[in-house]
PDB file of N, CA and C in Angstrom:
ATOM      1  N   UNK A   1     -10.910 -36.995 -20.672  1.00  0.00           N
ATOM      2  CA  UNK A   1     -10.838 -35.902 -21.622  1.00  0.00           C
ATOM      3  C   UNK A   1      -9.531 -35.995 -22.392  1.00  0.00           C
ATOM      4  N   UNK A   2      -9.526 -35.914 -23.920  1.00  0.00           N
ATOM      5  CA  UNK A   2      -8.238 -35.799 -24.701  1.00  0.00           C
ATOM      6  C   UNK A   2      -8.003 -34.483 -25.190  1.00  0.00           C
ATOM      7  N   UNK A   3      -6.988 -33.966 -25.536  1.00  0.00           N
ATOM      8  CA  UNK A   3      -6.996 -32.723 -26.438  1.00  0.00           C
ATOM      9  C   UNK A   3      -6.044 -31.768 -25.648  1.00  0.00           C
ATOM     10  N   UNK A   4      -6.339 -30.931 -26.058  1.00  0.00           N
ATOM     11  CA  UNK A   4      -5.465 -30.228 -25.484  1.00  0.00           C
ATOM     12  C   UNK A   4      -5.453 -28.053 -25.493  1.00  0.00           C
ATOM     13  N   UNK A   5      -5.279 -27.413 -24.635  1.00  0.00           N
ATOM     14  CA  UNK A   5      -6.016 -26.682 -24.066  1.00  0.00           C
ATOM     15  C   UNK A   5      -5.094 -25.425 -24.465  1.00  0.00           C
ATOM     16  N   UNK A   6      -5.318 -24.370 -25.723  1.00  0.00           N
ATOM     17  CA  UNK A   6      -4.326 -22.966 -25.443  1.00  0.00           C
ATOM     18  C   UNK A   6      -5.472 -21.657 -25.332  1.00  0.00           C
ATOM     19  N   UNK A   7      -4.965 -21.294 -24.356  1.00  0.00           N
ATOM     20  CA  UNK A   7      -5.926 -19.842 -23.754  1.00  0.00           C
ATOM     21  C   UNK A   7      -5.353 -18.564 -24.527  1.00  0.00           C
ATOM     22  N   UNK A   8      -5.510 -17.724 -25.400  1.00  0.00           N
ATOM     23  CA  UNK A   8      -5.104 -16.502 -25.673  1.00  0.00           C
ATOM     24  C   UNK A   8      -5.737 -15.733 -24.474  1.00  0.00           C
ATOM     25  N   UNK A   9      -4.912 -14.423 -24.672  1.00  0.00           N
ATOM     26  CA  UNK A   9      -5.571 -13.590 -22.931  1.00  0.00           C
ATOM     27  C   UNK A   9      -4.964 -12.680 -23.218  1.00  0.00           C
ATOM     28  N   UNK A  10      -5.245 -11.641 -22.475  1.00  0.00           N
ATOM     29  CA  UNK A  10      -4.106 -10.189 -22.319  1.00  0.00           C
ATOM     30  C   UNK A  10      -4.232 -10.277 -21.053  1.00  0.00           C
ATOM     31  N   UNK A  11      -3.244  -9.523 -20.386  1.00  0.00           N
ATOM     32  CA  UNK A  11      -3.036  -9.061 -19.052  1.00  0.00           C
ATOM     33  C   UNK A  11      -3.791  -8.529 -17.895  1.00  0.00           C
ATOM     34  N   UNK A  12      -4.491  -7.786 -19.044  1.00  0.00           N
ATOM     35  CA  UNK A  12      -5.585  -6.761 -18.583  1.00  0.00           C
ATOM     36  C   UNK A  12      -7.420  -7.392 -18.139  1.00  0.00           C
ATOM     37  N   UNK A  13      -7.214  -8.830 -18.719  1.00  0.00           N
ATOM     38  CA  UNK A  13      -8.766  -9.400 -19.428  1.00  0.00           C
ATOM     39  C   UNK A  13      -9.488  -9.735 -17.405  1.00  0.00           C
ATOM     40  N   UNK A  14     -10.184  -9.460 -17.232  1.00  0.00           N
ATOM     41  CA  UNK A  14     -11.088 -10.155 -16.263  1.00  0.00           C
ATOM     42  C   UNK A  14     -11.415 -11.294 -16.104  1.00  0.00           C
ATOM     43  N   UNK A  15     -12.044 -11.400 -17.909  1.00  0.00           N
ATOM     44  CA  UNK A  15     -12.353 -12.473 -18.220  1.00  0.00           C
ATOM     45  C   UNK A  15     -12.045 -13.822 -17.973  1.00  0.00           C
ATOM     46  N   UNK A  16     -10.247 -13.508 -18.470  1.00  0.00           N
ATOM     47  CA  UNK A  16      -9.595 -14.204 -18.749  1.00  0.00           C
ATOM     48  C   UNK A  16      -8.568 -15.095 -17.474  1.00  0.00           C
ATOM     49  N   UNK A  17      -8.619 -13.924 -16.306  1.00  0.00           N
ATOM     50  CA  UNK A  17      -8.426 -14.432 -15.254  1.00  0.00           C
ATOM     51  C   UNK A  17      -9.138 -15.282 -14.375  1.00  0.00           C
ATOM     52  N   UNK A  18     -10.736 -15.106 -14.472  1.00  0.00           N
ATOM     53  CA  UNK A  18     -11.985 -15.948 -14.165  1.00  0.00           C
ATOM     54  C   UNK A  18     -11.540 -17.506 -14.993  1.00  0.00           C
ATOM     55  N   UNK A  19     -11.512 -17.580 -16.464  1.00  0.00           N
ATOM     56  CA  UNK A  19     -11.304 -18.931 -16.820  1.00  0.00           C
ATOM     57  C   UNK A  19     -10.172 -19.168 -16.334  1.00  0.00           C
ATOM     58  N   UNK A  20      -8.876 -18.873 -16.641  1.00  0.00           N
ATOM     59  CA  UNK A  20      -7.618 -19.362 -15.322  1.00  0.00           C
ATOM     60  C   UNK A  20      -8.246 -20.270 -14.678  1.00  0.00           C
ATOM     61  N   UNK A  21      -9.070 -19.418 -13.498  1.00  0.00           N
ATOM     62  CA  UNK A  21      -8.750 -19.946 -11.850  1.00  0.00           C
ATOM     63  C   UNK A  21      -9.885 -21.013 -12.370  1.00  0.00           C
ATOM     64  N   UNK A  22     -10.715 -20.899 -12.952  1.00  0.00           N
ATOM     65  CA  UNK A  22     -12.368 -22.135 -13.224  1.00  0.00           C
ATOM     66  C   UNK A  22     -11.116 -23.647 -13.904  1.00  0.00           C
ATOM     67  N   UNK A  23     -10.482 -23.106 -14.743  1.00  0.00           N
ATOM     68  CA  UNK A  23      -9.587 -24.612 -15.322  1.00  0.00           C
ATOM     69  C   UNK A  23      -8.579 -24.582 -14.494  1.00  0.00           C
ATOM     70  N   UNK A  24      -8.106 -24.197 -13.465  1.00  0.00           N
ATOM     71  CA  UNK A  24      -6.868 -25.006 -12.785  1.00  0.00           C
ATOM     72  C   UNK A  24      -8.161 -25.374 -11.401  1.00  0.00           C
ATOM     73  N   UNK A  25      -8.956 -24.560 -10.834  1.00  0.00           N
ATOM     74  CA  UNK A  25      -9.628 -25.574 -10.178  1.00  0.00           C
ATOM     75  C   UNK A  25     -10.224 -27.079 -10.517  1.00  0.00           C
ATOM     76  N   UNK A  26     -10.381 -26.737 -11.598  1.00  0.00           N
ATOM     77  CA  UNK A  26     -11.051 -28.441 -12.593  1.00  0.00           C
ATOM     78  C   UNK A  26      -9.826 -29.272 -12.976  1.00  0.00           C
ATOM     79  N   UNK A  27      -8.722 -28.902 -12.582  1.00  0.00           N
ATOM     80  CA  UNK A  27      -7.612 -29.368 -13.128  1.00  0.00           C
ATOM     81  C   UNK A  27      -7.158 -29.971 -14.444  1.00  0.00           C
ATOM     82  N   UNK A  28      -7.644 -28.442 -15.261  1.00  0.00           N
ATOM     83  CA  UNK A  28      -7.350 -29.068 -16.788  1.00  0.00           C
ATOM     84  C   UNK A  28      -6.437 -27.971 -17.079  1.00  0.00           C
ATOM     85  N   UNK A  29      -5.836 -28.548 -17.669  1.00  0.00           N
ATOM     86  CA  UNK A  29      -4.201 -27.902 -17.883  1.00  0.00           C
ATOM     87  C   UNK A  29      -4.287 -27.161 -19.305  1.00  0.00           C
ATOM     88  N   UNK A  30      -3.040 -26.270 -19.175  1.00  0.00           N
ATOM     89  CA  UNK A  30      -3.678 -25.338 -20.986  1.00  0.00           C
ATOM     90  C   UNK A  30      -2.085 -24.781 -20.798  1.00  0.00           C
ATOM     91  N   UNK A  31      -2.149 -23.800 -21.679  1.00  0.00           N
ATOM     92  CA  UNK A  31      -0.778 -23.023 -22.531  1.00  0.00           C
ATOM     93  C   UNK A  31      -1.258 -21.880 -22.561  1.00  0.00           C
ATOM     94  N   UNK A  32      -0.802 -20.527 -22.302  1.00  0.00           N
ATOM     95  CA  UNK A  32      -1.695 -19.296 -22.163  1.00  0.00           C
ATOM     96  C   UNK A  32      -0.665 -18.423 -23.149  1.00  0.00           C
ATOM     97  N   UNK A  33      -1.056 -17.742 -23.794  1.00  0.00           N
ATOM     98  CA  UNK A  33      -0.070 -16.864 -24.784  1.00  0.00           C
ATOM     99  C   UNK A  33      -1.032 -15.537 -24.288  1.00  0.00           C
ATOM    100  N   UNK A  34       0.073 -14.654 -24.533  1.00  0.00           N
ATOM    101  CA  UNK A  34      -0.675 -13.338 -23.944  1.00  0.00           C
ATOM    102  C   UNK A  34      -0.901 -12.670 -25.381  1.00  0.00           C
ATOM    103  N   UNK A  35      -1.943 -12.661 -26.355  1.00  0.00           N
ATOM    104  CA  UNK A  35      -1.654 -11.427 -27.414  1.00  0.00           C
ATOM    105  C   UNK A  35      -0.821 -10.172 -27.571  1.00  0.00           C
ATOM    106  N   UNK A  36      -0.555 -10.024 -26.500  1.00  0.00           N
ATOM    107  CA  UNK A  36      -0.178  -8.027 -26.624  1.00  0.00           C
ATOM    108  C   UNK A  36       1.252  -8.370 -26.584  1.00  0.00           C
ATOM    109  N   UNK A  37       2.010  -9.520 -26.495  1.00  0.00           N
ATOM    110  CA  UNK A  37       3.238 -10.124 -26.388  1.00  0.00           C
ATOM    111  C   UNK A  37       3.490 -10.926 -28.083  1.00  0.00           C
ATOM    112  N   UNK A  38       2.696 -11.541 -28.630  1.00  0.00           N
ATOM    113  CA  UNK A  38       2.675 -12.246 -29.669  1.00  0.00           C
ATOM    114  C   UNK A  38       2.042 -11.645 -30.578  1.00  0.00           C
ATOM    115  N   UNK A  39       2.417 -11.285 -31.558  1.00  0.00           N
ATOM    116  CA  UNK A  39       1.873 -10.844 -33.217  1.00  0.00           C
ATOM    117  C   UNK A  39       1.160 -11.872 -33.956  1.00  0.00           C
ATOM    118  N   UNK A  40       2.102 -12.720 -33.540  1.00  0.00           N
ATOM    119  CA  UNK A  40       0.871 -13.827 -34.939  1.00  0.00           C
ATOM    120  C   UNK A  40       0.217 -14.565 -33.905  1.00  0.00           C
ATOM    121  N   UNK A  41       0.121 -14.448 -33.156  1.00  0.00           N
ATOM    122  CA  UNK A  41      -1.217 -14.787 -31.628  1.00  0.00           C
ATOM    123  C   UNK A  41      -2.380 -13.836 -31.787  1.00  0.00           C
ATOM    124  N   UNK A  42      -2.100 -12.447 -31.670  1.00  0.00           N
ATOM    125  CA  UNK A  42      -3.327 -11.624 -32.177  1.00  0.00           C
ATOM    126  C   UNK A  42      -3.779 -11.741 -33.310  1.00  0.00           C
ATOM    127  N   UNK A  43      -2.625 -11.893 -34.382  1.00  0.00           N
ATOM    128  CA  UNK A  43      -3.696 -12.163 -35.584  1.00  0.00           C
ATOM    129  C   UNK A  43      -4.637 -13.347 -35.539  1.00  0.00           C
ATOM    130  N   UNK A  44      -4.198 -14.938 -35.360  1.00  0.00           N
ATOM    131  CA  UNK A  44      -5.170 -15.951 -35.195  1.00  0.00           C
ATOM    132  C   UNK A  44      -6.563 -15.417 -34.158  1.00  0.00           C
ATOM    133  N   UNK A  45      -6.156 -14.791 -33.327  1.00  0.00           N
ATOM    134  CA  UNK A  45      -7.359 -14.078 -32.662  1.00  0.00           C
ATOM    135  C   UNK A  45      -8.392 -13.276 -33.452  1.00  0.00           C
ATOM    136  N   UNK A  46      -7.763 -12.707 -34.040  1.00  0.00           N
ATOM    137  CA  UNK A  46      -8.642 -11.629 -35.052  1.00  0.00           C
ATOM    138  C   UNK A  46      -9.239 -12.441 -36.017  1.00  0.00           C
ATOM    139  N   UNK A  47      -8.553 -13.674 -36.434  1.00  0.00           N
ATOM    140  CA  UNK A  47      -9.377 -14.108 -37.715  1.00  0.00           C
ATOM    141  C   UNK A  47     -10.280 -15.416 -36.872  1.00  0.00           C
ATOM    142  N   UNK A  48     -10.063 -15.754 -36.025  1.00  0.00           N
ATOM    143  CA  UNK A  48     -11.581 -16.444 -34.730  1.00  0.00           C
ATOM    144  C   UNK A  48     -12.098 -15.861 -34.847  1.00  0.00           C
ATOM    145  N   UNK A  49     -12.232 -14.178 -34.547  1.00  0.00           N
ATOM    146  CA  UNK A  49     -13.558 -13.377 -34.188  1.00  0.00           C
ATOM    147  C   UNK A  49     -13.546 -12.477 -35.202  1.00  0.00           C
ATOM    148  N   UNK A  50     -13.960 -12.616 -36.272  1.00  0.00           N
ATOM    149  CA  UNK A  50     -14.324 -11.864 -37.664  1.00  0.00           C
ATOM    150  C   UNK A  50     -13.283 -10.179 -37.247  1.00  0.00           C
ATOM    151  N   UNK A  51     -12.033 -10.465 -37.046  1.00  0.00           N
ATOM    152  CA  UNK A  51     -11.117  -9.306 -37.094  1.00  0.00           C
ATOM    153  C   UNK A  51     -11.457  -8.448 -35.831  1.00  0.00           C
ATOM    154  N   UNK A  52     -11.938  -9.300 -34.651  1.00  0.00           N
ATOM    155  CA  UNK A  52     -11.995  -8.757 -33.182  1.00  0.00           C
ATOM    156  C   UNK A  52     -11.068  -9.430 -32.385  1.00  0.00           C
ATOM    157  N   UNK A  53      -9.624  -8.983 -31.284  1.00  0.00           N
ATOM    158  CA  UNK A  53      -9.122  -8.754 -30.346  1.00  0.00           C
ATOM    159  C   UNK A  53     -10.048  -9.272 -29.240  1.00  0.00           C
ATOM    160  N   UNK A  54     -10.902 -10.836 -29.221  1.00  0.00           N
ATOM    161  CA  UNK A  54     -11.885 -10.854 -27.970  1.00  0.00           C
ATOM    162  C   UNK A  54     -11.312 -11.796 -27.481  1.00  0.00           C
ATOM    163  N   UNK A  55     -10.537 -11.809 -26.217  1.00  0.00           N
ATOM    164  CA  UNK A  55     -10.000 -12.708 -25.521  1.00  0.00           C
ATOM    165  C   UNK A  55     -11.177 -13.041 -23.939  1.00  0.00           C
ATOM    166  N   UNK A  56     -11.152 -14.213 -23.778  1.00  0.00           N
ATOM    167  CA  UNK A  56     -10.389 -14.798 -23.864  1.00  0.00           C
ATOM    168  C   UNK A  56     -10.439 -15.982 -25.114  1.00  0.00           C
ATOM    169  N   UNK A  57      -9.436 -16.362 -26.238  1.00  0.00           N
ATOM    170  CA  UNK A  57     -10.553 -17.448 -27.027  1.00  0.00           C
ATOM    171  C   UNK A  57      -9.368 -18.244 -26.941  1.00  0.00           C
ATOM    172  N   UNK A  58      -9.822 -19.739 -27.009  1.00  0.00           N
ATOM    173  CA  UNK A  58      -9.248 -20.861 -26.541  1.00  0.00           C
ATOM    174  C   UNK A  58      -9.242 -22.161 -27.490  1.00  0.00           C
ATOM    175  N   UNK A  59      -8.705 -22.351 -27.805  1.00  0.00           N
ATOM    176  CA  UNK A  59      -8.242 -23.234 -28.708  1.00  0.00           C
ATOM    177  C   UNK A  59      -7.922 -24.838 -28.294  1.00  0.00           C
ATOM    178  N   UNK A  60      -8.598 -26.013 -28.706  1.00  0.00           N
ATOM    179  CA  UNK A  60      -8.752 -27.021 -27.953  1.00  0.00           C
ATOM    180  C   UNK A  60      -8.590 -27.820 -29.503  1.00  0.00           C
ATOM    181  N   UNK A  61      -7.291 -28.418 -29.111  1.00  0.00           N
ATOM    182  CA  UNK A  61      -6.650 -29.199 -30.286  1.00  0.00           C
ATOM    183  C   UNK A  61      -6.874 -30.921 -29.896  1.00  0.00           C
ATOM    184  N   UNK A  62      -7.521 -31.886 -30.273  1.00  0.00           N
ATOM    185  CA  UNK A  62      -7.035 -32.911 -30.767  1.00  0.00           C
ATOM    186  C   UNK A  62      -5.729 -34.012 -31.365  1.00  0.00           C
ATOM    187  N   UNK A  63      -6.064 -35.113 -30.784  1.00  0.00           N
ATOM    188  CA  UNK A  63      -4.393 -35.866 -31.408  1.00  0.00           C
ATOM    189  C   UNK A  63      -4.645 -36.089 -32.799  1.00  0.00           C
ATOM    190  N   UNK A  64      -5.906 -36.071 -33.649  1.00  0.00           N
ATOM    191  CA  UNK A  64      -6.432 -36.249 -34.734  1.00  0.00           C
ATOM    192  C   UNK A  64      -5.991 -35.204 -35.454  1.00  0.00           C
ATOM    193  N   UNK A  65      -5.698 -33.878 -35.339  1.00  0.00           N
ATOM    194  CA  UNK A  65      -5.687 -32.787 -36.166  1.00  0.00           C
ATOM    195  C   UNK A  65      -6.523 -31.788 -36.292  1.00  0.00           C
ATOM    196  N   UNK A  66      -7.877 -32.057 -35.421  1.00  0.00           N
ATOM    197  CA  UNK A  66      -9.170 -31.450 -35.851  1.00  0.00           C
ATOM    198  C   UNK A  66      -8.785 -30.295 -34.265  1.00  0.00           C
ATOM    199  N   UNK A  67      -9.584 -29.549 -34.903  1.00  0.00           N
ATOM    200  CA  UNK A  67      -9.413 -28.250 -33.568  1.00  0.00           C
ATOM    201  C   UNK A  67     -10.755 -27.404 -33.396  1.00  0.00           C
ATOM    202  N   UNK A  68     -10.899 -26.498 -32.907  1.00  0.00           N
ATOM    203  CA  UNK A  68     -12.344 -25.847 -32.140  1.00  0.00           C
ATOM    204  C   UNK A  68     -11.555 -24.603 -31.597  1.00  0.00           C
ATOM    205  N   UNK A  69     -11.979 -23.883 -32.109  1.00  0.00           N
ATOM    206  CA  UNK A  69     -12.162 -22.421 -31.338  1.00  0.00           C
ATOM    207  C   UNK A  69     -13.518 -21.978 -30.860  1.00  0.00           C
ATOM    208  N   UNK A  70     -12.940 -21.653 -29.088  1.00  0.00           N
ATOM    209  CA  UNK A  70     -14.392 -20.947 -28.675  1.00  0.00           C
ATOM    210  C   UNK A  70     -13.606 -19.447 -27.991  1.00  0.00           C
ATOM    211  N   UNK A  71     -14.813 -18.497 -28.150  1.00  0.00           N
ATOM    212  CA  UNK A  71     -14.701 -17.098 -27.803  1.00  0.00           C
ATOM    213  C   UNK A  71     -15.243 -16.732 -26.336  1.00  0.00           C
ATOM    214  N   UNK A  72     -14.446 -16.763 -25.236  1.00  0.00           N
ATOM    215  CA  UNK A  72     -14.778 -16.161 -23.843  1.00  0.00           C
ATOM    216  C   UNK A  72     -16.243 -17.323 -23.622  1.00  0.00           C
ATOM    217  N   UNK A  73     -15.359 -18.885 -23.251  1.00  0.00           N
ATOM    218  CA  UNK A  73     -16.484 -19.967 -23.082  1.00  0.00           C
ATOM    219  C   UNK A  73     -16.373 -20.329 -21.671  1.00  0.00           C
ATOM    220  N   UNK A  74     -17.214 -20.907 -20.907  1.00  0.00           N
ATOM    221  CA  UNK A  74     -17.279 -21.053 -19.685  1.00  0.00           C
ATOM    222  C   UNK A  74     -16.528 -22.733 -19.479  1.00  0.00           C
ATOM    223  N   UNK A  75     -16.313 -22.905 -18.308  1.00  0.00           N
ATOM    224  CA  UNK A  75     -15.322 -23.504 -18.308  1.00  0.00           C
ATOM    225  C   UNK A  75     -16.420 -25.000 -18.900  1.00  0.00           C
ATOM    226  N   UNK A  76     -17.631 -25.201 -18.675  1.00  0.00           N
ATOM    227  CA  UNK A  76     -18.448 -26.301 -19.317  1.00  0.00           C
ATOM    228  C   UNK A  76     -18.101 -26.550 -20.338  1.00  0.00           C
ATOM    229  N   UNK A  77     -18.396 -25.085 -21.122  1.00  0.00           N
ATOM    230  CA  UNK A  77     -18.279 -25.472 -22.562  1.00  0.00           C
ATOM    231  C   UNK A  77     -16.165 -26.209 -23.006  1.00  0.00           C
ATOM    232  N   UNK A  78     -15.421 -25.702 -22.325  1.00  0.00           N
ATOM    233  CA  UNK A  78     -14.379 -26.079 -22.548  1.00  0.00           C
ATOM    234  C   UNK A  78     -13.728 -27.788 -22.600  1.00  0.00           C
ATOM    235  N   UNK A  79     -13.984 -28.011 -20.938  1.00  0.00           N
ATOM    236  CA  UNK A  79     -14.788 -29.355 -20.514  1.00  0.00           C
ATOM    237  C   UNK A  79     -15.446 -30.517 -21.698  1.00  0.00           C
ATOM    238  N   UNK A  80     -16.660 -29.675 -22.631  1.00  0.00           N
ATOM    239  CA  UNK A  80     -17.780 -30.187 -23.460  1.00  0.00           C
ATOM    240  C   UNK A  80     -16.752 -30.434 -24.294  1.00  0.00           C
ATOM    241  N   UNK A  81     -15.537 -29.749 -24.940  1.00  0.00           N
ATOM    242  CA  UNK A  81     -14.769 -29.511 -26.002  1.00  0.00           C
ATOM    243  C   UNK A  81     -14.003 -30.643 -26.337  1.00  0.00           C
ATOM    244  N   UNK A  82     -13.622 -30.812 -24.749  1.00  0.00           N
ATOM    245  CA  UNK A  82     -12.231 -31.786 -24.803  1.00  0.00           C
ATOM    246  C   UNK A  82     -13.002 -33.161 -24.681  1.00  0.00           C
ATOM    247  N   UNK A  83     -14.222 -33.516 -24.281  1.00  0.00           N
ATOM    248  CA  UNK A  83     -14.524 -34.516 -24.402  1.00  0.00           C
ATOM    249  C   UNK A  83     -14.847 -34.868 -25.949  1.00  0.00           C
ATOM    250  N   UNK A  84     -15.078 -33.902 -27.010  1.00  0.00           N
ATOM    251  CA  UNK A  84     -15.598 -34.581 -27.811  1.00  0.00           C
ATOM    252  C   UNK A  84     -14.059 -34.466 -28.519  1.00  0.00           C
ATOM    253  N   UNK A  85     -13.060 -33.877 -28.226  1.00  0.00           N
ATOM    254  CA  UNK A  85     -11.469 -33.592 -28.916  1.00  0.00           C
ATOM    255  C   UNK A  85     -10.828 -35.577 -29.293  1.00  0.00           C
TER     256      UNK A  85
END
């Protein structure tokens, strides 16, 4: 797998603690920014989800430049991401 892995999250997310523990069990490594800490973190959030706050969304960058946002994805689809990154 290439690419590379940033989790937006809040503190509060369920969600977001479920993908955590699913990617460090799979041992794929990421960067977690908390929105409610970062301003221009929530905004890129808001403009992923047509001006919705839906964490967890995850951002899977490429050495190419090309990138993928997915919105609260299971750890497959993340997995699916970086293989094609």
């Amino acid at each position: 797998m290439s690419g590379t892995v940033t989790m937006y999250s809040t503190s509060w997310c369920g969600y977001c603690r479920r993908l955590k523990s699913q990617l460090e069990r799979e041992g794929i490594a990421y960067e977690e920014i908390n929105i409610e800490q970062d301003p221009a973190s929530a905004k890129f959030v808001e403009e992923a989800n047509g001006g919705n706050q839906t964490v967890p969304t995850v951002l899977i960058s490429s050495g190419s430049g090309t990138s993928t946002t997915l919105t609260n994805p299971s750890v497959a689809q993340v997995k699916q991401a970086l293989t094609a990154a």
